[in-house]
N, C-alpha and C. Protein backbone atom coordinates (compact mmCIF):
# COMPACT_ATOMS: atom_id res chain seq x y z
N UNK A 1 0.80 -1.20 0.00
CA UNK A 1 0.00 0.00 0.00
C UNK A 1 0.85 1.27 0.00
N UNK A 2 2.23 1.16 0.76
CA UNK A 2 2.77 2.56 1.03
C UNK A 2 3.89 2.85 -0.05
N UNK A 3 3.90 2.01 -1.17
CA UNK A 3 4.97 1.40 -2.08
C UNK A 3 5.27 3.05 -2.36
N UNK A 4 4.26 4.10 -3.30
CA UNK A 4 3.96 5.22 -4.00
C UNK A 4 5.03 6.09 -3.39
N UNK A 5 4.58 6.19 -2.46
CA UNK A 5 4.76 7.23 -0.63
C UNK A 5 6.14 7.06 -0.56
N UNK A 6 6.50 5.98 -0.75
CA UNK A 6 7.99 5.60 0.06
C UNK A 6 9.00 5.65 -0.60
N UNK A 7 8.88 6.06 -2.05
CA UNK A 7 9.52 6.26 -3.07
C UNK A 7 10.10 7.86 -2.96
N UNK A 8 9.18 8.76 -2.17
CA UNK A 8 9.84 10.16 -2.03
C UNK A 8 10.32 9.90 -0.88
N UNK A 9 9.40 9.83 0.02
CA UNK A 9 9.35 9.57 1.22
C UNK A 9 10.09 8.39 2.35
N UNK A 10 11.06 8.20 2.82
CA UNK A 10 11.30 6.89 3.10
C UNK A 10 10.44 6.43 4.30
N UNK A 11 10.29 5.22 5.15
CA UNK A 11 9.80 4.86 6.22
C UNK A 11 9.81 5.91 7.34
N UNK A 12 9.39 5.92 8.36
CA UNK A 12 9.72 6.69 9.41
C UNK A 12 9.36 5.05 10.48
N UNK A 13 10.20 5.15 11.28
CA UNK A 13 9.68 4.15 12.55
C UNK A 13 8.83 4.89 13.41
N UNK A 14 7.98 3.97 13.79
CA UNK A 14 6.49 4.50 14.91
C UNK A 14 5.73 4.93 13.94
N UNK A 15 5.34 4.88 12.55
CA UNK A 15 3.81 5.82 12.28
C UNK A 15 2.82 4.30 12.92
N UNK A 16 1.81 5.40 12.60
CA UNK A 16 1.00 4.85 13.20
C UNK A 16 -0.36 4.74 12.56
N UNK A 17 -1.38 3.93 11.57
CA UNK A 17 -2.16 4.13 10.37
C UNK A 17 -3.43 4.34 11.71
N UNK A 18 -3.96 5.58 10.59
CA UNK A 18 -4.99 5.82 11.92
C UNK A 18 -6.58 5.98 11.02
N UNK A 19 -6.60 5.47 9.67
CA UNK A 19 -7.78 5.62 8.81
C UNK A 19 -7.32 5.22 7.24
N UNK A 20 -7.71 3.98 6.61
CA UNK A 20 -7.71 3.74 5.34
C UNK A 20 -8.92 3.33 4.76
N UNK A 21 -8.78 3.96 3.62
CA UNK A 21 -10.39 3.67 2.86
C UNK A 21 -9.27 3.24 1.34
N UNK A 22 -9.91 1.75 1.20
CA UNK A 22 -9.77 1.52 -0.21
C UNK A 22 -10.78 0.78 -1.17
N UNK A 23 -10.69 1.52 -2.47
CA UNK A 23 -11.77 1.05 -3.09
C UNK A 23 -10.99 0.43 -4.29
N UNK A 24 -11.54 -1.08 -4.54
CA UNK A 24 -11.05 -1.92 -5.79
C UNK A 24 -11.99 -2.10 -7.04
N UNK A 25 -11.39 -1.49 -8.21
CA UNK A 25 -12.19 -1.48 -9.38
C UNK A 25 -12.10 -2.32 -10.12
N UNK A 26 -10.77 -3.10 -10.57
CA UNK A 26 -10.68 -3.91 -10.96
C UNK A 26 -10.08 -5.05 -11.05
N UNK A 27 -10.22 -6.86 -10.88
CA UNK A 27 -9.59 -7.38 -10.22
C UNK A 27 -8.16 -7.76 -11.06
N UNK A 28 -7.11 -8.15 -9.99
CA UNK A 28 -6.33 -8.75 -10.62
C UNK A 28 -5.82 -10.28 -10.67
N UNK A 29 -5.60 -10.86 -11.77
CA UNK A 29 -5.90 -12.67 -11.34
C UNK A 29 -4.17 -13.09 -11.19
N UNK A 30 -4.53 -14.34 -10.76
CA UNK A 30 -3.85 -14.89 -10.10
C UNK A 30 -2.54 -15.35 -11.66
N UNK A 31 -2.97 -15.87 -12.78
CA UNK A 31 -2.92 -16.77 -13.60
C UNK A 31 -2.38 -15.46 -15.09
N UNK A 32 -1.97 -14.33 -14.90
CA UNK A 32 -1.75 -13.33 -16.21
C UNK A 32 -0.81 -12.44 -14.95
N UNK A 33 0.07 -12.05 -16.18
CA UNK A 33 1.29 -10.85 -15.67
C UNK A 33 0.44 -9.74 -16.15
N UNK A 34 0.54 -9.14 -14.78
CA UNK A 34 -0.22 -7.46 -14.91
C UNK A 34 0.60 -6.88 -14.41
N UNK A 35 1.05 -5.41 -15.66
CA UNK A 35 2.08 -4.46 -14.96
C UNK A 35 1.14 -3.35 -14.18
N UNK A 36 1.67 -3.39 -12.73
CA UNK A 36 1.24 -2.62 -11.73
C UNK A 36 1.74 -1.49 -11.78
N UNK A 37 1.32 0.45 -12.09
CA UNK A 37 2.03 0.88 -12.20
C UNK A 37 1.32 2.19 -10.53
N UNK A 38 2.17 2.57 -9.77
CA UNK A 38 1.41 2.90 -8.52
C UNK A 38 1.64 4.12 -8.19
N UNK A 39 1.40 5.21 -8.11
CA UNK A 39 1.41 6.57 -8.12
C UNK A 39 0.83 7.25 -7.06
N UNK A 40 0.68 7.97 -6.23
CA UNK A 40 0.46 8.46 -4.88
C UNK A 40 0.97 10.22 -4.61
N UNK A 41 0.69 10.87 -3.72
CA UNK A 41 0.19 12.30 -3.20
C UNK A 41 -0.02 12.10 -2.13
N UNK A 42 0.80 13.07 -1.02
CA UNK A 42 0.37 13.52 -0.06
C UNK A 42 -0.99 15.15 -0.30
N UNK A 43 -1.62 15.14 0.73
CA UNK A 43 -2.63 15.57 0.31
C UNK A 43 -3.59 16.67 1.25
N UNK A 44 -2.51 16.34 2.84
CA UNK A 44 -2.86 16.99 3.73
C UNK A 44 -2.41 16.81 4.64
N UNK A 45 -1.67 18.00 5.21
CA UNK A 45 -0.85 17.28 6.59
C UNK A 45 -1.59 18.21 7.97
N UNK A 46 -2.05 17.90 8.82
CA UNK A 46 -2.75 18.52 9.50
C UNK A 46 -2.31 18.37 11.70
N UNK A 47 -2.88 18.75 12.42
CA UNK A 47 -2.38 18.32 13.91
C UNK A 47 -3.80 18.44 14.42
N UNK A 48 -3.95 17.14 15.62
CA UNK A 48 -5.17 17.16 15.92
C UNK A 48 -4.79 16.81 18.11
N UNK A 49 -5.61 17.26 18.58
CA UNK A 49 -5.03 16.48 20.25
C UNK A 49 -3.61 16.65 19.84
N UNK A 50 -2.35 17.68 19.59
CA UNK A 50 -1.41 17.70 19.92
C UNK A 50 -0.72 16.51 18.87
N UNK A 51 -1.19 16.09 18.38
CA UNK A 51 -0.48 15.23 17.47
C UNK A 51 -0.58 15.69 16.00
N UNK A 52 0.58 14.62 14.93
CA UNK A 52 0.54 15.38 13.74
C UNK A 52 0.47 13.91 12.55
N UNK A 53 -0.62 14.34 11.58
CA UNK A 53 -0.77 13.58 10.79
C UNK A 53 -0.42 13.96 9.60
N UNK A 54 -0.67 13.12 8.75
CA UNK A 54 -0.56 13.15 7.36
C UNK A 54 -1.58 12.02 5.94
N UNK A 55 -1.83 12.81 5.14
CA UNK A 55 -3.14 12.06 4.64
C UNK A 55 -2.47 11.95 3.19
N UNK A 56 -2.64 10.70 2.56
CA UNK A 56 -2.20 10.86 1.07
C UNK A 56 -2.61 9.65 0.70
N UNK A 57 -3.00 10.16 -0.82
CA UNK A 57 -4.11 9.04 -1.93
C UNK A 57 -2.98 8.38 -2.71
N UNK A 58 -3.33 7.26 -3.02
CA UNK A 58 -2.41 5.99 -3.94
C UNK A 58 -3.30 5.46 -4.79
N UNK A 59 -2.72 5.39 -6.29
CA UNK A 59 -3.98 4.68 -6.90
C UNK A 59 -2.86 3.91 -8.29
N UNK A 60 -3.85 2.85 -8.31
CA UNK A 60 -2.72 1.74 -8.76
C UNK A 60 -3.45 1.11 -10.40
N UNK A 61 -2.91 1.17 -11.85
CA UNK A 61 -3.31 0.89 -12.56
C UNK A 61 -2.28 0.02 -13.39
N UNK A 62 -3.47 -0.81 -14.58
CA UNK A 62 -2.83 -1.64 -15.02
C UNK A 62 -1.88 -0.38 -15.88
N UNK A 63 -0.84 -1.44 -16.68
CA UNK A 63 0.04 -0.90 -17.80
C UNK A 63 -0.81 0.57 -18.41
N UNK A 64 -2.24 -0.41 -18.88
CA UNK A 64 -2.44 0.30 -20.36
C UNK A 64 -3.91 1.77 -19.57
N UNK A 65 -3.58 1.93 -18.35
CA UNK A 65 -4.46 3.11 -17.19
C UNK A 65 -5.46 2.37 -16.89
N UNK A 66 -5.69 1.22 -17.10
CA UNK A 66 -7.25 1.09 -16.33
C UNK A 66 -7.21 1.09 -15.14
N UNK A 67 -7.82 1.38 -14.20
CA UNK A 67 -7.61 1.51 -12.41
C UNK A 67 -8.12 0.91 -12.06
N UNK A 68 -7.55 0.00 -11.08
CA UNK A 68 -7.31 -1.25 -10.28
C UNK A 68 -7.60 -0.60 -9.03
N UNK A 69 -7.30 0.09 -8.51
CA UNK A 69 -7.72 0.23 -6.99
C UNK A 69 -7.12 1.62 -6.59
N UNK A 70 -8.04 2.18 -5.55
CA UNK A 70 -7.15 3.45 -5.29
C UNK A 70 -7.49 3.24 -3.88
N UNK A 71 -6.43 4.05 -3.04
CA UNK A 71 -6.46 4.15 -1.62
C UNK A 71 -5.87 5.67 -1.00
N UNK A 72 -7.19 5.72 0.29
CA UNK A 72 -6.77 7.22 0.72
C UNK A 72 -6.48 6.88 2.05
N UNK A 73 -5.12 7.15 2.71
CA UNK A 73 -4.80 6.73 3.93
C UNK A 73 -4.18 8.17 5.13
N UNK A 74 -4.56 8.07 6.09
CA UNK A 74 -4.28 8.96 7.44
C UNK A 74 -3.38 8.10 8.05
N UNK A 75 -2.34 8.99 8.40
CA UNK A 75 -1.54 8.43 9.66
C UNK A 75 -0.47 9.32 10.47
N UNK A 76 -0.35 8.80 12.01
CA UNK A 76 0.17 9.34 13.08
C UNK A 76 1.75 9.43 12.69
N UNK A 77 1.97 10.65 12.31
CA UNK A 77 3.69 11.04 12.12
C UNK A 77 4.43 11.24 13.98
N UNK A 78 5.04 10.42 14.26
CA UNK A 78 5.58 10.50 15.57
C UNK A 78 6.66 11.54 15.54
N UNK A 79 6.79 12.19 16.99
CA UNK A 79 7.93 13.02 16.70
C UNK A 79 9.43 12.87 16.98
């Protein structure tokens, strides 16, 4: 899921996923090579109770653009 993200972004130790919504459009089979191509945005970085998050969409299509799934995820940036 964080493949997109982590490409600018590297890991941080301690986040903490605090809200994911993903929606799948189209499936992928088990039995055919599908090139996955995965692209992502941060999208909002915000502080809530003293803490600080960060929100960013990923959306994942075959080779030729059809979209396979996209995901919008929140999470706890530790300090």
């Amino acid at each position: 899921m964080t493949c997109a993200i982590y490409r600018t972004y590297p890991p941080i130790q301690g986040i903490v996923m605090a809200e994911v919504d993903m929606e799948f459009h189209h499936p992928v089979w088990a039995d055919e090579a599908t090139e996955v191509v995965a692209t992502g945005r941060v999208v909002d970085k915000f502080e809530k109770k003293g803490r600080r998050y960060v929100r960013w969409q990923e959306e994942f299509r075959r080779g030729d653009g059809q979209l396979l799934a996209r995901l919008d995820n929140t999470f706890h940036v530790p300090e």
